[in-house]
PDB file of N, CA and C in Angstrom:
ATOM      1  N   UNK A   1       0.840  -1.169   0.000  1.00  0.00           N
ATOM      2  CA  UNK A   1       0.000   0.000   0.000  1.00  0.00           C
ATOM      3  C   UNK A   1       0.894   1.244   0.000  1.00  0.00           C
ATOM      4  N   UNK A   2       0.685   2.201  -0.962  1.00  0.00           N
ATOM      5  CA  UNK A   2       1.170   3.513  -0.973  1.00  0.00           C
ATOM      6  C   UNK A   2       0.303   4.165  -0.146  1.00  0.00           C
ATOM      7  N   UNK A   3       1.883   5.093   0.968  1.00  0.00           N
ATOM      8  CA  UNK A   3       1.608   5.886   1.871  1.00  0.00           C
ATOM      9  C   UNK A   3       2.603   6.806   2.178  1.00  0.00           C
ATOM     10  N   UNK A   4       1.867   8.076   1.759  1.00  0.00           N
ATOM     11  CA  UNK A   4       3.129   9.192   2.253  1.00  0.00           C
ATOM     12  C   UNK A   4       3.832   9.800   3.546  1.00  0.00           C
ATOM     13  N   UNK A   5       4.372  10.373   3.174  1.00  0.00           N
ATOM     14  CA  UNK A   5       5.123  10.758   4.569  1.00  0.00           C
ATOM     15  C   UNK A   5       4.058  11.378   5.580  1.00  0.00           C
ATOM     16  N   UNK A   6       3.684  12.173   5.154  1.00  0.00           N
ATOM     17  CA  UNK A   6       2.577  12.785   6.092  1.00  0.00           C
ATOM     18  C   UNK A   6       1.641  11.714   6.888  1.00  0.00           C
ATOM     19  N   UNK A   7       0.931  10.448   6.372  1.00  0.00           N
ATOM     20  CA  UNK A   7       0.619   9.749   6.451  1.00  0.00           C
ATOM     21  C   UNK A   7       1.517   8.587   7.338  1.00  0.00           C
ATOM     22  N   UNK A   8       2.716   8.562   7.055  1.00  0.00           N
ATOM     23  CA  UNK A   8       3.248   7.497   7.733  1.00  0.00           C
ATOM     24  C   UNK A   8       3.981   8.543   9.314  1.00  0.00           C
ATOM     25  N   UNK A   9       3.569   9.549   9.193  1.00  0.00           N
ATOM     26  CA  UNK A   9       4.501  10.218  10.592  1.00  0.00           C
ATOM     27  C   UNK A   9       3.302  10.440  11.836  1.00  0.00           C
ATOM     28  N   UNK A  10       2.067  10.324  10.598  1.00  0.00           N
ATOM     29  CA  UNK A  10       0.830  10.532  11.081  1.00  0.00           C
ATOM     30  C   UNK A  10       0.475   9.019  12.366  1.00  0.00           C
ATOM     31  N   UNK A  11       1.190   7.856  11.057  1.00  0.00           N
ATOM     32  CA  UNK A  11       0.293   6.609  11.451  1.00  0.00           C
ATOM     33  C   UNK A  11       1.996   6.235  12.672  1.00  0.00           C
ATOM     34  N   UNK A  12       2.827   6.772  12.758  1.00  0.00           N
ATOM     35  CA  UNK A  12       3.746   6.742  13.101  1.00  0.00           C
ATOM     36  C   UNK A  12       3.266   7.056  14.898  1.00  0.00           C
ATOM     37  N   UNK A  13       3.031   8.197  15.078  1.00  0.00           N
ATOM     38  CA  UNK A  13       2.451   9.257  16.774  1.00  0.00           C
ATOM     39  C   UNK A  13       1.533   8.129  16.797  1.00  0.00           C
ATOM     40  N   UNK A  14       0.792   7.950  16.304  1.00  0.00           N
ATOM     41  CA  UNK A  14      -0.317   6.949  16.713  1.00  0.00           C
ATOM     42  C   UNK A  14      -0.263   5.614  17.430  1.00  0.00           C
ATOM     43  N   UNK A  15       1.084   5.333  16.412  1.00  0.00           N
ATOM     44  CA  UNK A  15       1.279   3.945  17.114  1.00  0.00           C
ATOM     45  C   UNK A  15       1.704   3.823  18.157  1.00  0.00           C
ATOM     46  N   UNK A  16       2.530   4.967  18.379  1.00  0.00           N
ATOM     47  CA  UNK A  16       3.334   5.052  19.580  1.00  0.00           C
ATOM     48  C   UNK A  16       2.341   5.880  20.922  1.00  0.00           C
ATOM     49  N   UNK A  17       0.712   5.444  20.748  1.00  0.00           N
ATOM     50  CA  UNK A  17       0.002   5.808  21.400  1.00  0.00           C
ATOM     51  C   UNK A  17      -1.237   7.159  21.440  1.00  0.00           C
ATOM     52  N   UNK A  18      -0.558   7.916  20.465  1.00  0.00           N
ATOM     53  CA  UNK A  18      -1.822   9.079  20.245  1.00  0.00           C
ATOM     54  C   UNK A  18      -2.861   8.829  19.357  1.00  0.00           C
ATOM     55  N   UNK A  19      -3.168   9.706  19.262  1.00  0.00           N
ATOM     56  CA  UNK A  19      -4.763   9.697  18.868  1.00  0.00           C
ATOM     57  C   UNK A  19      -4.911  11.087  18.284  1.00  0.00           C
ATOM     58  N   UNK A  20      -6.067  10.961  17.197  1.00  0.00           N
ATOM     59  CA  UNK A  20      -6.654  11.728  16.321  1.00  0.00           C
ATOM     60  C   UNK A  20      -8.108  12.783  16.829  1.00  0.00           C
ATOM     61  N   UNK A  21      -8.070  13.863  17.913  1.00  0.00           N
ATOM     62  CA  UNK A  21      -9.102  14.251  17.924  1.00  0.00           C
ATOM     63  C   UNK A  21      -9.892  15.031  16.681  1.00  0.00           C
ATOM     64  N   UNK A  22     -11.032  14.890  16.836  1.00  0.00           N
ATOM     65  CA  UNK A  22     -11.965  16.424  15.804  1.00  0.00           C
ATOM     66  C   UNK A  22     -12.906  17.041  16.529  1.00  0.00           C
ATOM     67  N   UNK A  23     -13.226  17.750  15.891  1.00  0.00           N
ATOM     68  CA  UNK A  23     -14.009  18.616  15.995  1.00  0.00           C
ATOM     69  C   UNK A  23     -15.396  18.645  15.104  1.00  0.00           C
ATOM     70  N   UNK A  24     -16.526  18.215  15.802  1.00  0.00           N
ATOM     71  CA  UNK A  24     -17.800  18.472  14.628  1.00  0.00           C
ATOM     72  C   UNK A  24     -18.879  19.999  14.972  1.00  0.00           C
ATOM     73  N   UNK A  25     -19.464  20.046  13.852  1.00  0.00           N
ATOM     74  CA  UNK A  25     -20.043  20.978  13.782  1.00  0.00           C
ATOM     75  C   UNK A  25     -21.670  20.337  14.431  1.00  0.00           C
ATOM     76  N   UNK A  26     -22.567  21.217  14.626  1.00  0.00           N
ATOM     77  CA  UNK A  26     -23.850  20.936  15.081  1.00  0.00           C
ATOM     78  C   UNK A  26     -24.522  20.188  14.468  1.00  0.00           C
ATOM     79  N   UNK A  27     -24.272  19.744  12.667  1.00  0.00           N
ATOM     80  CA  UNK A  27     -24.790  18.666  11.737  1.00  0.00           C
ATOM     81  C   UNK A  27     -24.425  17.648  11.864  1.00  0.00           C
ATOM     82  N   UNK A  28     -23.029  17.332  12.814  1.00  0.00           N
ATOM     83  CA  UNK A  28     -22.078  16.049  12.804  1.00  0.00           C
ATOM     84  C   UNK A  28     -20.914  15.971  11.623  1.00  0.00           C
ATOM     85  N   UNK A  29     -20.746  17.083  11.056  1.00  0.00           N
ATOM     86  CA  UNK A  29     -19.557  16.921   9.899  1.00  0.00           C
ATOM     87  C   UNK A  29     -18.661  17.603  10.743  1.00  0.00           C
ATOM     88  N   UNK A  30     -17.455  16.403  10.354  1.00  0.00           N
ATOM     89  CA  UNK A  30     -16.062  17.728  11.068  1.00  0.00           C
ATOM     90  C   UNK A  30     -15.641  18.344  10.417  1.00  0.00           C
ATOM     91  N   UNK A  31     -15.247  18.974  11.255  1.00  0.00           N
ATOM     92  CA  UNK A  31     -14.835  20.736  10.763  1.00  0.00           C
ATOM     93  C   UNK A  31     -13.262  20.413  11.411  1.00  0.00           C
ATOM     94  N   UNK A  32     -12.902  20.224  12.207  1.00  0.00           N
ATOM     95  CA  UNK A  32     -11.546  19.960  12.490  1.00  0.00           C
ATOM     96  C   UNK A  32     -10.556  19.244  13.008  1.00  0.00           C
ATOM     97  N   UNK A  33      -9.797  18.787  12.286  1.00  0.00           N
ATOM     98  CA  UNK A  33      -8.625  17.723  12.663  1.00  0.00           C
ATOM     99  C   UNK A  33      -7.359  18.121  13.783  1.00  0.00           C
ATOM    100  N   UNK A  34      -7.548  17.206  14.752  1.00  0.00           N
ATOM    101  CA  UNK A  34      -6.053  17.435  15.692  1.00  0.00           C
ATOM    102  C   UNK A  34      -5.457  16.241  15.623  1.00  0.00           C
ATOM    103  N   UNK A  35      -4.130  15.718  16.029  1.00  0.00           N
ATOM    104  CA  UNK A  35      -3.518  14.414  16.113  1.00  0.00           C
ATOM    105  C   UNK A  35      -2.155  14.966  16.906  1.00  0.00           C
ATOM    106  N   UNK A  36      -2.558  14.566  18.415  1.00  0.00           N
ATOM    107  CA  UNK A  36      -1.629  15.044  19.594  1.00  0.00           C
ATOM    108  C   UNK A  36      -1.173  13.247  19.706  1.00  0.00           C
ATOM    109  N   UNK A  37      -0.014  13.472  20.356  1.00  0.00           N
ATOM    110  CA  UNK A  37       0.803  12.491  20.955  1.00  0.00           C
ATOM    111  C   UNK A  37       0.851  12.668  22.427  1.00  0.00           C
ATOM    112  N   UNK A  38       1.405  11.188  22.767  1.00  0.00           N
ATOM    113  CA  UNK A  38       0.993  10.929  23.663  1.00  0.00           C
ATOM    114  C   UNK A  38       1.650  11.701  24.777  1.00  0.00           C
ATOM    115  N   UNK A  39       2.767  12.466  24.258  1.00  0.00           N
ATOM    116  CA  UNK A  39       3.104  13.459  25.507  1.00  0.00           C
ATOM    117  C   UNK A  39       2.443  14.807  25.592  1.00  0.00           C
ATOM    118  N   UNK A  40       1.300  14.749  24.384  1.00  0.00           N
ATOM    119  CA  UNK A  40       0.569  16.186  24.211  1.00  0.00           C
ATOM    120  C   UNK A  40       0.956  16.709  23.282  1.00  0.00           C
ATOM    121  N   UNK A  41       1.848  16.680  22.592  1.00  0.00           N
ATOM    122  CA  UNK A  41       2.524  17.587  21.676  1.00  0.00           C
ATOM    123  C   UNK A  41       1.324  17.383  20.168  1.00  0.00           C
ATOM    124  N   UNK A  42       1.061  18.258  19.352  1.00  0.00           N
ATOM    125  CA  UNK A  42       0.169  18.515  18.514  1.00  0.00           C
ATOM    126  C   UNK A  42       1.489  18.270  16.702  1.00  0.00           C
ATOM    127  N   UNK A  43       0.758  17.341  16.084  1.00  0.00           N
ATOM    128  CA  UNK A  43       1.376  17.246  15.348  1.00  0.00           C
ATOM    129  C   UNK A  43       0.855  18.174  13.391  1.00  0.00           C
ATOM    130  N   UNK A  44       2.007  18.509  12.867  1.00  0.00           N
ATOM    131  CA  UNK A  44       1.450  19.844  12.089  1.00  0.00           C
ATOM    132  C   UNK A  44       0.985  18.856  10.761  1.00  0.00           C
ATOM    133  N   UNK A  45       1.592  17.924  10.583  1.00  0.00           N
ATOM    134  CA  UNK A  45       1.237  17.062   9.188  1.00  0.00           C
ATOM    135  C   UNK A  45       0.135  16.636   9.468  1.00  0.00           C
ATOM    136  N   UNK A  46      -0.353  16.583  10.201  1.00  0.00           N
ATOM    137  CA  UNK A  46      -1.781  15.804   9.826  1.00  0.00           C
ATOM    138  C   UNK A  46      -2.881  16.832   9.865  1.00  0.00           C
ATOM    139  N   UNK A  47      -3.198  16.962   8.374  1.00  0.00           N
ATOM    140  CA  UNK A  47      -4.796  17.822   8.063  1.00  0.00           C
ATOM    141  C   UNK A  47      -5.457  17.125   7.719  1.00  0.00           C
ATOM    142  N   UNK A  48      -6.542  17.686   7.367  1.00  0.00           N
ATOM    143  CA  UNK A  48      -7.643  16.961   7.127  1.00  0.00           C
ATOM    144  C   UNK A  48      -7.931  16.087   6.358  1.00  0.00           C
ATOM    145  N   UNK A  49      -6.934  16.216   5.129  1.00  0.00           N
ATOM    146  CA  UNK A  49      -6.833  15.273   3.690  1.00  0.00           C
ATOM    147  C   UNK A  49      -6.068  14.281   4.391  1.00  0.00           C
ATOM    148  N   UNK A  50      -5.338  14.309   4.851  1.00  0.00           N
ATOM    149  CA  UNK A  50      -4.335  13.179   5.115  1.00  0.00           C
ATOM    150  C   UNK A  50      -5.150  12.595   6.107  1.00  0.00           C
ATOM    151  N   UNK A  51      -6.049  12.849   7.221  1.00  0.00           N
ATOM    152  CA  UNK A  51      -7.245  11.951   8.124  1.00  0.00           C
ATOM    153  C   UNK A  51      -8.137  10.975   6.965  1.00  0.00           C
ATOM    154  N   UNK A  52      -8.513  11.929   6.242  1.00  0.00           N
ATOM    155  CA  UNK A  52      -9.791  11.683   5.675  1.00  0.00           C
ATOM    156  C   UNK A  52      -9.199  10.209   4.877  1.00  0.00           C
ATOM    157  N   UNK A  53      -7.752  10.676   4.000  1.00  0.00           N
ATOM    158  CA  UNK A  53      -7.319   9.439   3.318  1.00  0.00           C
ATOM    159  C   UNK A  53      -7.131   8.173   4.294  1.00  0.00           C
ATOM    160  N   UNK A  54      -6.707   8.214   5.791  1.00  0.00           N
ATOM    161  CA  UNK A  54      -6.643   7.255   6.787  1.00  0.00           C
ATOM    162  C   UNK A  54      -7.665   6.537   6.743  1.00  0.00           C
ATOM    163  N   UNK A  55      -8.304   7.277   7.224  1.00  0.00           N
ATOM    164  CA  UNK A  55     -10.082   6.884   7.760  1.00  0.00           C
ATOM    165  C   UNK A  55     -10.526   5.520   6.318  1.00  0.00           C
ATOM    166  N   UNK A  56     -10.235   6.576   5.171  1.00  0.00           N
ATOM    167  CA  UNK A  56     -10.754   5.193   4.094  1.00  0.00           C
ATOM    168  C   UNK A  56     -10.055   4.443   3.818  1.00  0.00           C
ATOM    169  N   UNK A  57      -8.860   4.704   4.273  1.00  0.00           N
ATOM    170  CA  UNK A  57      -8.029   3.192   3.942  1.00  0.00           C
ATOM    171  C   UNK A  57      -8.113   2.049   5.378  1.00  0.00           C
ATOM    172  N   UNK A  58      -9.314   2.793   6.274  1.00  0.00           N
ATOM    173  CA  UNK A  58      -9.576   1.803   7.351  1.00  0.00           C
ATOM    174  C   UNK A  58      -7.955   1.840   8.516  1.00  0.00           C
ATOM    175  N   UNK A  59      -6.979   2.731   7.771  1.00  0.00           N
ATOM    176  CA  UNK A  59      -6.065   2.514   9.001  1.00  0.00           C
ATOM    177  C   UNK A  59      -5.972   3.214  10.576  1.00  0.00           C
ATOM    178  N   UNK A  60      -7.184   3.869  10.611  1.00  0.00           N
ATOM    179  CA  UNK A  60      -7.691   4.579  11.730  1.00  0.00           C
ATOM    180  C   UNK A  60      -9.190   3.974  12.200  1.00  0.00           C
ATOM    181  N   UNK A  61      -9.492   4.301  13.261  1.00  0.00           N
ATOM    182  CA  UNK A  61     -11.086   3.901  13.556  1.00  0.00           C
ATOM    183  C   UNK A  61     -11.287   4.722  14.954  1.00  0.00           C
ATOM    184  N   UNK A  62     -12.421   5.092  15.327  1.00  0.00           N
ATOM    185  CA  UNK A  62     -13.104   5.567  16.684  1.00  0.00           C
ATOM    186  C   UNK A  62     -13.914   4.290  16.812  1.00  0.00           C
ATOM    187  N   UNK A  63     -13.989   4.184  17.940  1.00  0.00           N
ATOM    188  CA  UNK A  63     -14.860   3.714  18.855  1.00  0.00           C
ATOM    189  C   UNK A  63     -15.639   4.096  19.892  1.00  0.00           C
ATOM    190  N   UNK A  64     -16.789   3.765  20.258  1.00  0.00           N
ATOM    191  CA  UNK A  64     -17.721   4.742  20.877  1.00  0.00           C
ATOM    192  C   UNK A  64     -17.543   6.085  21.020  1.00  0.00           C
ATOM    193  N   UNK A  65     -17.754   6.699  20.186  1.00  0.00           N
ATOM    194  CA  UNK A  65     -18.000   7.970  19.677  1.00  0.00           C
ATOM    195  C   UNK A  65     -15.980   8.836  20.698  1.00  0.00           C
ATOM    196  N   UNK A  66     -14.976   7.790  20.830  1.00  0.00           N
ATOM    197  CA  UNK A  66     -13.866   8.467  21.349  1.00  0.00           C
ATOM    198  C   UNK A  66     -12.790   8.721  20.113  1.00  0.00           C
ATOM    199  N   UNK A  67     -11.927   9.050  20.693  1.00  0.00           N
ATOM    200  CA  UNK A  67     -10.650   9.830  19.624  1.00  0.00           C
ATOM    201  C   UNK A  67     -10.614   8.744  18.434  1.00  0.00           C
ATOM    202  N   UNK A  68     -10.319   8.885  17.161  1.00  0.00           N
ATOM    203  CA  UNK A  68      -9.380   8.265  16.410  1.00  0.00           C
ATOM    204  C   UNK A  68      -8.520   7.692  16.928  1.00  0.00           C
ATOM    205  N   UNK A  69      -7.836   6.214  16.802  1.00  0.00           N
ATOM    206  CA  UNK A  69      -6.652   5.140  17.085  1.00  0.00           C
ATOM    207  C   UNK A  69      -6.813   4.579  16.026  1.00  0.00           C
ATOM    208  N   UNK A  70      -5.084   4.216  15.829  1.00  0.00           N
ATOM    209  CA  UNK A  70      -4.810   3.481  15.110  1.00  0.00           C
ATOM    210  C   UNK A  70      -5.419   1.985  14.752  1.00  0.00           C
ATOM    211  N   UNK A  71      -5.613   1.452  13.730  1.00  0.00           N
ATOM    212  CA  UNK A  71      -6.057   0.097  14.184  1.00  0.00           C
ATOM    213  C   UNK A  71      -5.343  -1.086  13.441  1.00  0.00           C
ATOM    214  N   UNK A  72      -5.311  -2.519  13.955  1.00  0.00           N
ATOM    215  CA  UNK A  72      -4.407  -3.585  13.715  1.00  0.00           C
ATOM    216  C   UNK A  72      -3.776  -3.214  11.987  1.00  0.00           C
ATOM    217  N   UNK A  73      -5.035  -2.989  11.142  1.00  0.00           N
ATOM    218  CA  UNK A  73      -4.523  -2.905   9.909  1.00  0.00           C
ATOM    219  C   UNK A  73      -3.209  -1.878   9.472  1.00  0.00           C
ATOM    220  N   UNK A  74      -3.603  -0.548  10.379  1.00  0.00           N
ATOM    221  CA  UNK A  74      -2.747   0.845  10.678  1.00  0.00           C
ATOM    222  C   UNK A  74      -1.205   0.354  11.027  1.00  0.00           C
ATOM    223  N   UNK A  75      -1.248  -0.690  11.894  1.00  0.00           N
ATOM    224  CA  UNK A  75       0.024  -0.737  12.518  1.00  0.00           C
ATOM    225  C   UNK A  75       0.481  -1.668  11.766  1.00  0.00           C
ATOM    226  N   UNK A  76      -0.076  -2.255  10.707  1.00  0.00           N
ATOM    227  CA  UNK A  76       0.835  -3.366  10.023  1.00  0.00           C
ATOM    228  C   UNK A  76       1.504  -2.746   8.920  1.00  0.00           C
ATOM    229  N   UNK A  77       0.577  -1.389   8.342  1.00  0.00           N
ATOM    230  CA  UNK A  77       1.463  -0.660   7.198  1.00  0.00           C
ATOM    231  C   UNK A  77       2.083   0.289   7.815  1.00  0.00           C
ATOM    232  N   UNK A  78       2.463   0.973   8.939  1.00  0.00           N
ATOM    233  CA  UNK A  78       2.978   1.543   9.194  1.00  0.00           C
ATOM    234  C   UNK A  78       4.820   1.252   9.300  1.00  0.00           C
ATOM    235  N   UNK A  79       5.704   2.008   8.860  1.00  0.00           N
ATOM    236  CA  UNK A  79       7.298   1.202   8.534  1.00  0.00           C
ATOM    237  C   UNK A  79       7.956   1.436  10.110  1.00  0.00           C
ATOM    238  N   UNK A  80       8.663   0.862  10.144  1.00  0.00           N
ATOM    239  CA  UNK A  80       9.922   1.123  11.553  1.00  0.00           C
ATOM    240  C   UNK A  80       9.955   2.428  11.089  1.00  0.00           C
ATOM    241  N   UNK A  81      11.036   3.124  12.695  1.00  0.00           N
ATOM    242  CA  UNK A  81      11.430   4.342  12.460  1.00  0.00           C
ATOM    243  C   UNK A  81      12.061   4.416  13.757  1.00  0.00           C
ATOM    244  N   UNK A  82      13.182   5.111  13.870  1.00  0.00           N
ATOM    245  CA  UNK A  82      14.265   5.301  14.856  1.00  0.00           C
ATOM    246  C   UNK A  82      13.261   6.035  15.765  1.00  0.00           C
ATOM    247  N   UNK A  83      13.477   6.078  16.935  1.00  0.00           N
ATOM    248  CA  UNK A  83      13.235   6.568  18.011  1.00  0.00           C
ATOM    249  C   UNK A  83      14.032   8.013  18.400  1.00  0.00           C
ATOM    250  N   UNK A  84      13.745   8.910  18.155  1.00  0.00           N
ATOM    251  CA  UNK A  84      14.816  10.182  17.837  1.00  0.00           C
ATOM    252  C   UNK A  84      15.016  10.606  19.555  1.00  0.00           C
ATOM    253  N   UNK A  85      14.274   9.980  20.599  1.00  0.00           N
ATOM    254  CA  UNK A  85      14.588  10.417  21.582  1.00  0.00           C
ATOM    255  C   UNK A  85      15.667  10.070  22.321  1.00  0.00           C
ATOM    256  N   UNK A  86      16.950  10.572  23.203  1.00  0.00           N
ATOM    257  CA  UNK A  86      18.212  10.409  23.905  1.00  0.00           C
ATOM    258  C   UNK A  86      18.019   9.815  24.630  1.00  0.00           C
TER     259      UNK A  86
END
């Protein structure tokens, strides 16, 4: 499966525990994408196109109406990646 960077740094925070909040409007359409990690930190690559492409490739999911997580399928395309922390 082709997946870009934005996408894989996206599915990357995730795995390593964060989550995808939004924001809906009073109709139930969202209006806005967040994707914080798990130390809080807010990540800038992930907009809305790059959710929206997640969401249909099924590598994200909510459950009872809570944050976006990654899901089994998410973490199987997602690649290694060094741990940049000391």
């Amino acid at each position: 499966m082709n997946i870009s960077k934005a996408e894989q740094r996206t599915l990357h925070v995730l795995a390593r525990g964060g989550a995808i909040l939004v924001e809906k409007n009073e109709a139930g359409k969202i209006i806005e994408v967040n994707c914080v990690s798990r130390e809080g930190w807010t990540l800038a690559d992930c907009s809305f196109g790059v959710f929206r492409r997640l969401r249909k490739r099924r590598l994200v999911a909510s459950s009872g109406g809570g944050p976006y997580r990654i899901t089994l399928l998410g973490r199987r395309s997602v690649r290694a990646q060094m741990d940049n922390r000391a």
